[in-house]
PDB file of N, CA and C in Angstrom:
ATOM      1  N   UNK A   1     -34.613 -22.063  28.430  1.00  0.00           N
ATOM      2  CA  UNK A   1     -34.633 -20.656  28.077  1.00  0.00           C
ATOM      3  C   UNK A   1     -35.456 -19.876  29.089  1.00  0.00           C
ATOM      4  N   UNK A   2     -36.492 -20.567  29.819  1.00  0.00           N
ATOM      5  CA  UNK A   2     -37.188 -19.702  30.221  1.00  0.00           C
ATOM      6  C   UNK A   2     -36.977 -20.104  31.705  1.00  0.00           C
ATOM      7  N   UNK A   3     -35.900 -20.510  32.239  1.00  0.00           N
ATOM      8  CA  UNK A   3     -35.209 -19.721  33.058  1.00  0.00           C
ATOM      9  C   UNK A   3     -34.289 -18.920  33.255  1.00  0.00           C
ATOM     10  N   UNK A   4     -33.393 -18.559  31.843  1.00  0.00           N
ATOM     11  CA  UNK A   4     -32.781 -17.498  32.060  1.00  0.00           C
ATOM     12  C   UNK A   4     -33.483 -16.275  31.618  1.00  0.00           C
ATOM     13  N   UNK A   5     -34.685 -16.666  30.808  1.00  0.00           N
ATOM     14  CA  UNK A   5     -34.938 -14.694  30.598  1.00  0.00           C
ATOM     15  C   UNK A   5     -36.623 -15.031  31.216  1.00  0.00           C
ATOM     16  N   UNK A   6     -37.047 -15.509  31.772  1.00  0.00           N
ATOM     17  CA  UNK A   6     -38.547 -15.562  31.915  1.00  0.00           C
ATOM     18  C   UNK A   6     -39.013 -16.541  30.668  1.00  0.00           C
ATOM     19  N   UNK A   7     -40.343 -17.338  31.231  1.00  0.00           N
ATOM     20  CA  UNK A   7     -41.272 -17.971  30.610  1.00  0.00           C
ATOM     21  C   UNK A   7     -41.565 -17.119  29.282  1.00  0.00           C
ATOM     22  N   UNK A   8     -42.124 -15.530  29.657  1.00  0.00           N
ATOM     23  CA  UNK A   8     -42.979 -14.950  28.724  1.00  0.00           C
ATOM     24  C   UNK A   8     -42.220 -14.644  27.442  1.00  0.00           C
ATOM     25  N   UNK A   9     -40.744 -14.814  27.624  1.00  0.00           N
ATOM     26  CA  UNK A   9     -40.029 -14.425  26.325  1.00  0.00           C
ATOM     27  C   UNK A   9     -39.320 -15.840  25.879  1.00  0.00           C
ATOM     28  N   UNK A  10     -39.024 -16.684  26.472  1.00  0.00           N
ATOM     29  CA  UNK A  10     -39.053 -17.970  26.673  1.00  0.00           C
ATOM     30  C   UNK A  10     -39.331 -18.377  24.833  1.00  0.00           C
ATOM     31  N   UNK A  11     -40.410 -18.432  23.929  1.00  0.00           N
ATOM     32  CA  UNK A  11     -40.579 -19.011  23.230  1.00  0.00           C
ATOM     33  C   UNK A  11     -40.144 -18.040  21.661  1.00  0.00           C
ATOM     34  N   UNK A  12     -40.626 -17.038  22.224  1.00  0.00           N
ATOM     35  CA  UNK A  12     -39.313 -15.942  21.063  1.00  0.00           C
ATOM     36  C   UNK A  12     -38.383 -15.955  20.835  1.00  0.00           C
ATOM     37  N   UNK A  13     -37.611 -16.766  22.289  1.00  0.00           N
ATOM     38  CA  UNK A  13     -35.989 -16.293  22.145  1.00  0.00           C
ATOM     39  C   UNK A  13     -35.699 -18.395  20.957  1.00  0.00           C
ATOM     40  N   UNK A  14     -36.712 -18.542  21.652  1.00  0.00           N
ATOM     41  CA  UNK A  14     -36.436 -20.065  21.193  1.00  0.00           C
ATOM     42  C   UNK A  14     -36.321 -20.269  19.988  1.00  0.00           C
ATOM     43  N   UNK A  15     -37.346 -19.686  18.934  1.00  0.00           N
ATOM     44  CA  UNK A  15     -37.924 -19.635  17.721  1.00  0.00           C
ATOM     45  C   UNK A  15     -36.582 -18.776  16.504  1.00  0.00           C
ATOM     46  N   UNK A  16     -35.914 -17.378  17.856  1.00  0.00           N
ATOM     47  CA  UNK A  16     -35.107 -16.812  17.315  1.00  0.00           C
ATOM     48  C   UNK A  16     -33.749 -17.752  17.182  1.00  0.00           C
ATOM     49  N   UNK A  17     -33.668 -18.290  17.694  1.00  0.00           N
ATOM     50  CA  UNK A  17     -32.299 -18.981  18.085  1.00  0.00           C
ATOM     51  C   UNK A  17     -32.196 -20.080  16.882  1.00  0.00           C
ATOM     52  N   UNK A  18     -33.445 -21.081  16.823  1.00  0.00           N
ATOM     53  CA  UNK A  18     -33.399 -21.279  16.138  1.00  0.00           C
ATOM     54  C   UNK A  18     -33.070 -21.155  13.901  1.00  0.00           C
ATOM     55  N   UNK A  19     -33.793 -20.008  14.129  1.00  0.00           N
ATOM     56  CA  UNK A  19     -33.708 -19.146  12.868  1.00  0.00           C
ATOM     57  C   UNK A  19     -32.283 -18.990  12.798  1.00  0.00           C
ATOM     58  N   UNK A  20     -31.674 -18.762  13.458  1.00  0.00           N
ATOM     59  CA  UNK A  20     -30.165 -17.900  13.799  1.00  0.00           C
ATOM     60  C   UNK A  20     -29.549 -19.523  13.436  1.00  0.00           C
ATOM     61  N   UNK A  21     -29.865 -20.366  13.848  1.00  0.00           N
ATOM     62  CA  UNK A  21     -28.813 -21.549  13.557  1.00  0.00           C
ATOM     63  C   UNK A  21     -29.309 -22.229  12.362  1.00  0.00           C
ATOM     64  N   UNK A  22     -30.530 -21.806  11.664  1.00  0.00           N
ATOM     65  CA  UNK A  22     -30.590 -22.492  10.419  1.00  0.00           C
ATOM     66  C   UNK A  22     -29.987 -21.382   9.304  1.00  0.00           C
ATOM     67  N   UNK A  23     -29.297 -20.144   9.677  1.00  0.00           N
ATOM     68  CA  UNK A  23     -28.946 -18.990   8.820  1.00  0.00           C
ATOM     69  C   UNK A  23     -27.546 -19.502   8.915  1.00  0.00           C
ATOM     70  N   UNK A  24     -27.086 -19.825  10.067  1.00  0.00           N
ATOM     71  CA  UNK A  24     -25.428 -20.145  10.243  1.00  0.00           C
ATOM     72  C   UNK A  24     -25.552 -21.864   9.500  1.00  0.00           C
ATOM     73  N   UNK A  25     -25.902 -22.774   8.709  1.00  0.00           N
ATOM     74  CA  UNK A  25     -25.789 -23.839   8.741  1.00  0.00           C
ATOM     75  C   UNK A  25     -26.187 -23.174   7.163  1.00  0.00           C
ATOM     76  N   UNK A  26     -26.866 -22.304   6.767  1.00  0.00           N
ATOM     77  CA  UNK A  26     -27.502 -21.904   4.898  1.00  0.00           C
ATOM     78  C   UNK A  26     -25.362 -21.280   4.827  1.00  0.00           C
ATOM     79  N   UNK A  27     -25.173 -20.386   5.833  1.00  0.00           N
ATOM     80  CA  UNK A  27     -23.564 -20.127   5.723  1.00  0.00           C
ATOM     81  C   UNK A  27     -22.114 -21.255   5.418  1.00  0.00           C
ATOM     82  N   UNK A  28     -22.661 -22.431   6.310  1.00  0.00           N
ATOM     83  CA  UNK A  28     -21.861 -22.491   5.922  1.00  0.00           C
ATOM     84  C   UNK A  28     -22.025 -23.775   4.922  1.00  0.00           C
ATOM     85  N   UNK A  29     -23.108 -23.884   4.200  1.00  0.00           N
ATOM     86  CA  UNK A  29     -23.342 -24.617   3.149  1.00  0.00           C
ATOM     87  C   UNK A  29     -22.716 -23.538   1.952  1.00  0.00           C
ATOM     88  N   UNK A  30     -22.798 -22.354   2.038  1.00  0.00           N
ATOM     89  CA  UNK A  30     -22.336 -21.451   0.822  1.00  0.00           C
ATOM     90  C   UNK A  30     -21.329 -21.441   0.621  1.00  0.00           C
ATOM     91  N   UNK A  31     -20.385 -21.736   1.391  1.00  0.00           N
ATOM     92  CA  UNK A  31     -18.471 -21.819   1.870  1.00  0.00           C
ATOM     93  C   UNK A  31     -18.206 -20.397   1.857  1.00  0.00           C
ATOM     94  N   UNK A  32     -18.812 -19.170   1.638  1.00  0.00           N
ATOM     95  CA  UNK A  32     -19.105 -17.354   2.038  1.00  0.00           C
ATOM     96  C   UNK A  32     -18.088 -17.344   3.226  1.00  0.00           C
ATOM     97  N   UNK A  33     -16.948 -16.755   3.130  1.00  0.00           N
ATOM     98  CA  UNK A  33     -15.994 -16.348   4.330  1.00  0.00           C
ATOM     99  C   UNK A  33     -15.977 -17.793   5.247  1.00  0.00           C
ATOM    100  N   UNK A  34     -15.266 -18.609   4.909  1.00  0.00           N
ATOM    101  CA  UNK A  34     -15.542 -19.785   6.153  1.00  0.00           C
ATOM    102  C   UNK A  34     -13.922 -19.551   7.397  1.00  0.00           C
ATOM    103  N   UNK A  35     -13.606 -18.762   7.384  1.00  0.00           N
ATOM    104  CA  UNK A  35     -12.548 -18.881   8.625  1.00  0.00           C
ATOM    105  C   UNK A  35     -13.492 -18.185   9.239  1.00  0.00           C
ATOM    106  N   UNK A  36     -14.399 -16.879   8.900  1.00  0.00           N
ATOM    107  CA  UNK A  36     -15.390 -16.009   9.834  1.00  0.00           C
ATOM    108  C   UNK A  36     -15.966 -16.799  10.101  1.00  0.00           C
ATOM    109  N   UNK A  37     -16.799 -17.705   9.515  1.00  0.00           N
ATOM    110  CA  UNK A  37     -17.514 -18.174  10.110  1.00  0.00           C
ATOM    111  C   UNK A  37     -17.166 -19.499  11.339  1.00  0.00           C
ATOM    112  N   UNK A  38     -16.417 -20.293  11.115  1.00  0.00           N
ATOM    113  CA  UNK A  38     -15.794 -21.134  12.206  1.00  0.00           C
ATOM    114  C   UNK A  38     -15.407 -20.085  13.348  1.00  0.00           C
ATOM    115  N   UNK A  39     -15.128 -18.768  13.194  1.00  0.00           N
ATOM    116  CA  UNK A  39     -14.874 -17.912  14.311  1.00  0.00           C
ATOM    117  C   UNK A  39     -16.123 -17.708  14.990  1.00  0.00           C
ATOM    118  N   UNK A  40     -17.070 -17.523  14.335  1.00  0.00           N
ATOM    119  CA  UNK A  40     -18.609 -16.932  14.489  1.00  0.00           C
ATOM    120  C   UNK A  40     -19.195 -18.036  15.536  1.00  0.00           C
ATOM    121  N   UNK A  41     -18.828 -19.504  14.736  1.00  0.00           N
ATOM    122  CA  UNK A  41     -19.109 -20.656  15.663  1.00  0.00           C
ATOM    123  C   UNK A  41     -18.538 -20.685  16.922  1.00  0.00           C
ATOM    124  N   UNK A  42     -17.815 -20.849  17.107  1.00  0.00           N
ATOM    125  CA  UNK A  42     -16.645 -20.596  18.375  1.00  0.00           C
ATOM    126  C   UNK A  42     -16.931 -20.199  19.667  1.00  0.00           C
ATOM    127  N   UNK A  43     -17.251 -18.706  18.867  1.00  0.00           N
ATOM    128  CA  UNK A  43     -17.508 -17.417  20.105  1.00  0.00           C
ATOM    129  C   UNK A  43     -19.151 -17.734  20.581  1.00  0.00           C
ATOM    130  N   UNK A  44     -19.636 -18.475  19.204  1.00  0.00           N
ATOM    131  CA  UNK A  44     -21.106 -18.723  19.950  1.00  0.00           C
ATOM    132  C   UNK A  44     -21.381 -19.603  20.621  1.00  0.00           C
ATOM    133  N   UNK A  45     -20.314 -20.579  20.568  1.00  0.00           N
ATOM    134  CA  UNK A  45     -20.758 -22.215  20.972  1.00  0.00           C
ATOM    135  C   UNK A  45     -19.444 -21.862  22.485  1.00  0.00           C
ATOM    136  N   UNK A  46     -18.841 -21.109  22.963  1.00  0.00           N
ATOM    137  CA  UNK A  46     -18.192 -20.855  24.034  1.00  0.00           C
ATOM    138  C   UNK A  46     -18.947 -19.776  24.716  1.00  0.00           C
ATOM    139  N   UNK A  47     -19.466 -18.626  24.337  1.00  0.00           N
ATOM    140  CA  UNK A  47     -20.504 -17.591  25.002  1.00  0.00           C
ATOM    141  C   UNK A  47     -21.840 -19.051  25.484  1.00  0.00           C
ATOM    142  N   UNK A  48     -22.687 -18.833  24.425  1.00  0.00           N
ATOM    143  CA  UNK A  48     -23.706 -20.462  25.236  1.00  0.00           C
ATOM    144  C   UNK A  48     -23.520 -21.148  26.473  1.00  0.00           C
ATOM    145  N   UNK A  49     -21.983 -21.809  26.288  1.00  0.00           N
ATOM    146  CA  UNK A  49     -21.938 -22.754  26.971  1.00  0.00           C
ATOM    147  C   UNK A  49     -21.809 -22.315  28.325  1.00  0.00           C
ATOM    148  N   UNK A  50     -20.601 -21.111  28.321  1.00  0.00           N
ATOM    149  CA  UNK A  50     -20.543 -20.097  29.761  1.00  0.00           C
ATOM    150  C   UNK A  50     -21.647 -19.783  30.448  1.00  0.00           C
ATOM    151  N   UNK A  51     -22.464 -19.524  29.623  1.00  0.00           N
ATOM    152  CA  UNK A  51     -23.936 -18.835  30.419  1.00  0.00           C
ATOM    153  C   UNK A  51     -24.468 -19.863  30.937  1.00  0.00           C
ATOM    154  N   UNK A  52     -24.268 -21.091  30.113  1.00  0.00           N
ATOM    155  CA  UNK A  52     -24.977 -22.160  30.507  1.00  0.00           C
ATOM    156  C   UNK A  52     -24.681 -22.584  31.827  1.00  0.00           C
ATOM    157  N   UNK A  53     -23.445 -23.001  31.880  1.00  0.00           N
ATOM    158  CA  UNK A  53     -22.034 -23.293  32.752  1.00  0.00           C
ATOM    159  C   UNK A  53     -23.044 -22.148  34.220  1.00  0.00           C
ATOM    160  N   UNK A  54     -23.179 -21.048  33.784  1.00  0.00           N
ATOM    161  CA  UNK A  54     -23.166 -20.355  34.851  1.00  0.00           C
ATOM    162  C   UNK A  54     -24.466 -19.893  35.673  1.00  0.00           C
ATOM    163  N   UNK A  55     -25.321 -19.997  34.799  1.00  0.00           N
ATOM    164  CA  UNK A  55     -26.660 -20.143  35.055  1.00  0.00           C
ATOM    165  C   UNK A  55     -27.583 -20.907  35.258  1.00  0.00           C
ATOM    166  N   UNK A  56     -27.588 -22.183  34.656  1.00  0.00           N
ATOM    167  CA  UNK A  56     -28.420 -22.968  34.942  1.00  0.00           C
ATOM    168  C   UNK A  56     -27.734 -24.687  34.147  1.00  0.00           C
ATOM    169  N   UNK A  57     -27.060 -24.974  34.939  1.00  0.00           N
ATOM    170  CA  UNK A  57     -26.013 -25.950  35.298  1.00  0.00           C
ATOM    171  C   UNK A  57     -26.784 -27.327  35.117  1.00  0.00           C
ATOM    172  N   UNK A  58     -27.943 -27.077  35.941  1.00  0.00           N
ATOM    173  CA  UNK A  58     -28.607 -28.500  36.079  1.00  0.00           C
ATOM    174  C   UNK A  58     -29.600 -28.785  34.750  1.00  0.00           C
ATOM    175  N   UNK A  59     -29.645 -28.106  33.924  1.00  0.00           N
ATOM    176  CA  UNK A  59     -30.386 -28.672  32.767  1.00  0.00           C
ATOM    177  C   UNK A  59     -29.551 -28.769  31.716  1.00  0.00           C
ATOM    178  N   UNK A  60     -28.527 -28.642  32.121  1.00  0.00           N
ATOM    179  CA  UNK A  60     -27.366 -29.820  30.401  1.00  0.00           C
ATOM    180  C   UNK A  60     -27.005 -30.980  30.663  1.00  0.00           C
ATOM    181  N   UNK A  61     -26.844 -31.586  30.393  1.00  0.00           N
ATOM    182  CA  UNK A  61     -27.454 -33.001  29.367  1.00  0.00           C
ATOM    183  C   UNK A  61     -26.274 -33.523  30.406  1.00  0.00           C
ATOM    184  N   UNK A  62     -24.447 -33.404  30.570  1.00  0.00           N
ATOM    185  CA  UNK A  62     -23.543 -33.606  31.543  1.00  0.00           C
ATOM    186  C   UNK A  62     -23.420 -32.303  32.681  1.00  0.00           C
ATOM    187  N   UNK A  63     -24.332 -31.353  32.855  1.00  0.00           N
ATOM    188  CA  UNK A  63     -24.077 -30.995  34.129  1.00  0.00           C
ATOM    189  C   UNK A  63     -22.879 -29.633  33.427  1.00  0.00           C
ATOM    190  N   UNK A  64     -22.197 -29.566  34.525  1.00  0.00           N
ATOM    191  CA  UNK A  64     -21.138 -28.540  34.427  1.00  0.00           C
ATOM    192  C   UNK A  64     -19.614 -28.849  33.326  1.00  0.00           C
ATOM    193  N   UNK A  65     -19.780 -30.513  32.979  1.00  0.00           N
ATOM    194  CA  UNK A  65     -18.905 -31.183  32.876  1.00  0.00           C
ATOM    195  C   UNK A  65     -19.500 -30.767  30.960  1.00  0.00           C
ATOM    196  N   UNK A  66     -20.794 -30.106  31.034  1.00  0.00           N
ATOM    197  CA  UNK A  66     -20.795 -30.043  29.248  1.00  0.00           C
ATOM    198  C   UNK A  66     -20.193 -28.675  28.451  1.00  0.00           C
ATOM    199  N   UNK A  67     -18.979 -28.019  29.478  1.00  0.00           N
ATOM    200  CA  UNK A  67     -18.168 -27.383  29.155  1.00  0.00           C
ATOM    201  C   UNK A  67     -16.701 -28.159  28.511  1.00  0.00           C
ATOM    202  N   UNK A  68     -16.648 -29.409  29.129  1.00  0.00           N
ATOM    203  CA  UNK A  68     -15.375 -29.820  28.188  1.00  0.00           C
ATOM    204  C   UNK A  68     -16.361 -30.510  26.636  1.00  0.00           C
ATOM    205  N   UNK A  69     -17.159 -30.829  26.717  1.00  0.00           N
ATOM    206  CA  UNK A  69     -17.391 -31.218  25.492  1.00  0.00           C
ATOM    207  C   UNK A  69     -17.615 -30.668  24.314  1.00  0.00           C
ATOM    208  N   UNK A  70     -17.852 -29.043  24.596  1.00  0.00           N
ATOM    209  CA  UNK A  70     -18.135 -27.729  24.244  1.00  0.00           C
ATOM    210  C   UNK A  70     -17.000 -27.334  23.524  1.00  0.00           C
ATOM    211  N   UNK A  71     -15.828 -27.568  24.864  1.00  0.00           N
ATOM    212  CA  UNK A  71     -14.385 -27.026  24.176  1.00  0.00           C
ATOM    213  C   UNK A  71     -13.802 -27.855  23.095  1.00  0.00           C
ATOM    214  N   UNK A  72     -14.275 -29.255  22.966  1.00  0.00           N
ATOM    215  CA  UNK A  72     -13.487 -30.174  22.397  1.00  0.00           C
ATOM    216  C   UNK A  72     -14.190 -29.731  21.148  1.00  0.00           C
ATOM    217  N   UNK A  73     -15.621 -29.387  20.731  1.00  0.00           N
ATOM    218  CA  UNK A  73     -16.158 -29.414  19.562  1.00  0.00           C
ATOM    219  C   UNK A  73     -15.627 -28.331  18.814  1.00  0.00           C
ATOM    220  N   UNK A  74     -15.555 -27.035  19.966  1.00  0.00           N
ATOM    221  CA  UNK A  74     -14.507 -25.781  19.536  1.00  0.00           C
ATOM    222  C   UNK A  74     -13.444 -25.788  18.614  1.00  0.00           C
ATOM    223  N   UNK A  75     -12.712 -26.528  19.280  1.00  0.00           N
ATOM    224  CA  UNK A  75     -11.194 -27.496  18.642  1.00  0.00           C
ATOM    225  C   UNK A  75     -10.931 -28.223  17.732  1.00  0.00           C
ATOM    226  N   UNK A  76     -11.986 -28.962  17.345  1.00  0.00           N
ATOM    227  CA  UNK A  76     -12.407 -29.484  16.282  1.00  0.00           C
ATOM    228  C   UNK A  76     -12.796 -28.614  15.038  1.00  0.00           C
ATOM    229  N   UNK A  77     -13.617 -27.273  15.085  1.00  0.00           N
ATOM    230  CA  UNK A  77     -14.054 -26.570  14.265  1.00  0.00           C
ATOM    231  C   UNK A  77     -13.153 -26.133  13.642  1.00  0.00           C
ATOM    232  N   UNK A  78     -12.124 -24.982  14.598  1.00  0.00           N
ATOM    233  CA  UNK A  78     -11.118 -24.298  14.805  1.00  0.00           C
ATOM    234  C   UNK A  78      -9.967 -25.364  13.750  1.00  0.00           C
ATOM    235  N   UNK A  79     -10.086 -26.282  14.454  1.00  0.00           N
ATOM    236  CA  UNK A  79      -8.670 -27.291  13.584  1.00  0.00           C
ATOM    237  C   UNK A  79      -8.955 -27.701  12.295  1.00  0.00           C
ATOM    238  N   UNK A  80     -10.386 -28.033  12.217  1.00  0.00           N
ATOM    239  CA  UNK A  80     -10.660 -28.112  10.797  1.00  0.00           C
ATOM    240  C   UNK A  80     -10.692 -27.115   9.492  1.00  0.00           C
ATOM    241  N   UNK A  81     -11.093 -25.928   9.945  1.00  0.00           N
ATOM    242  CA  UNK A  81     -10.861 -24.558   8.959  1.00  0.00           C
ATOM    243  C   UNK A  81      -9.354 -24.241   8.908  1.00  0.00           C
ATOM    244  N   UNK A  82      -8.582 -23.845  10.193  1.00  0.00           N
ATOM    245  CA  UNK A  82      -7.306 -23.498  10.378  1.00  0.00           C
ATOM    246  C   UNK A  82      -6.168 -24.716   9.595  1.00  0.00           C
ATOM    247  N   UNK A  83      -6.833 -25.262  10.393  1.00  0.00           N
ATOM    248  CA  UNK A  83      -5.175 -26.561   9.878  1.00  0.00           C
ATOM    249  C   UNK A  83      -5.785 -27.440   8.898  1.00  0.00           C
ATOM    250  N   UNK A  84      -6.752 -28.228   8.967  1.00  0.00           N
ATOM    251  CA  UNK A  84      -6.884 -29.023   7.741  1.00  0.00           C
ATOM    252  C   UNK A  84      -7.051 -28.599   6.436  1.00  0.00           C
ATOM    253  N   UNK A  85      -7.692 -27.152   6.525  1.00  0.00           N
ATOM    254  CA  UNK A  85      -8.136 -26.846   5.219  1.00  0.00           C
ATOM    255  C   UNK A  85      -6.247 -25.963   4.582  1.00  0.00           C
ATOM    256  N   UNK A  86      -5.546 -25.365   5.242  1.00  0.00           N
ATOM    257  CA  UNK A  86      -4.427 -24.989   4.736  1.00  0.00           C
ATOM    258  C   UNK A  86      -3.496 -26.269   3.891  1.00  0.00           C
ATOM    259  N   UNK A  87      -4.006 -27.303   4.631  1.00  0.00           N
ATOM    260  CA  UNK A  87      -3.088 -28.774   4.305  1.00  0.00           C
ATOM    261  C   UNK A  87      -3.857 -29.033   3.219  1.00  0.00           C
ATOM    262  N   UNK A  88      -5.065 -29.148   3.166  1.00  0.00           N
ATOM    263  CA  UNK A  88      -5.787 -29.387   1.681  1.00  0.00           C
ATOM    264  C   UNK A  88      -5.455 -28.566   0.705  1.00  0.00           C
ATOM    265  N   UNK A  89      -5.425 -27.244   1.449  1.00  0.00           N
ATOM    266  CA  UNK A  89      -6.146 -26.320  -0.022  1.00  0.00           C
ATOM    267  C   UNK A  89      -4.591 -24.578   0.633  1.00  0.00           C
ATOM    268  N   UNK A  90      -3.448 -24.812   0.642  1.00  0.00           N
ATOM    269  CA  UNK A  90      -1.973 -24.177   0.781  1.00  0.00           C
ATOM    270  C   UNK A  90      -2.641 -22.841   0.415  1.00  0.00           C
ATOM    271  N   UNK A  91      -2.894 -22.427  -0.806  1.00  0.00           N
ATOM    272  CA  UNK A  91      -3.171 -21.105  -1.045  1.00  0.00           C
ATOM    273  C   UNK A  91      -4.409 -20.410  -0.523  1.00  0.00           C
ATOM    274  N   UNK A  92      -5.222 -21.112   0.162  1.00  0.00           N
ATOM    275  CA  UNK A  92      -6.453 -20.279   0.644  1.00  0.00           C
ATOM    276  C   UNK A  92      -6.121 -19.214   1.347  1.00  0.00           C
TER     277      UNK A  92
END
């Protein structure tokens, strides 16, 4: 983090981020709008990864290459709300 926005904000943004992903995980324990929210996931876990991808490359875990693993988890989300849950549950 604290090379993309500075050290000094570095531990705010950290603390926030966090908060932000234990609010999206209280979501989707509630089942509250869950196609929004698998969308919500998506756009956040593909925005992340881009910046990541584009900014600072050398501190993920595979390098540039942790954009396909990114997309695959995408796909997974996406397929699980979209298609599995219509096959479970027809009238949602």
């Amino acid at each position: 983090m604290g090379t993309i926005l500075g050290s000094s904000h570095a531990g705010l943004f950290t603390i926030a981020i966090g908060v932000a992903e234990t609010c999206m995980a209280l979501w989707i324990l509630t089942g509250i709008k869950p196609r929004l929210n698998a969308i919500c996931q998506a756009v956040i876990i593909a925005v992340m990864n881009i910046l990541e991808f584009l900014l600072v490359p050398g501190l993920l875990l595979w390098g540039r290459l942790n954009i396909v693993f990114a997309l695959i988890f995408i796909v997974i989300i996406l397929y699980n709300q979209f298609v599995l849950n219509n096959i479970n549950n027809p009238q949602a």
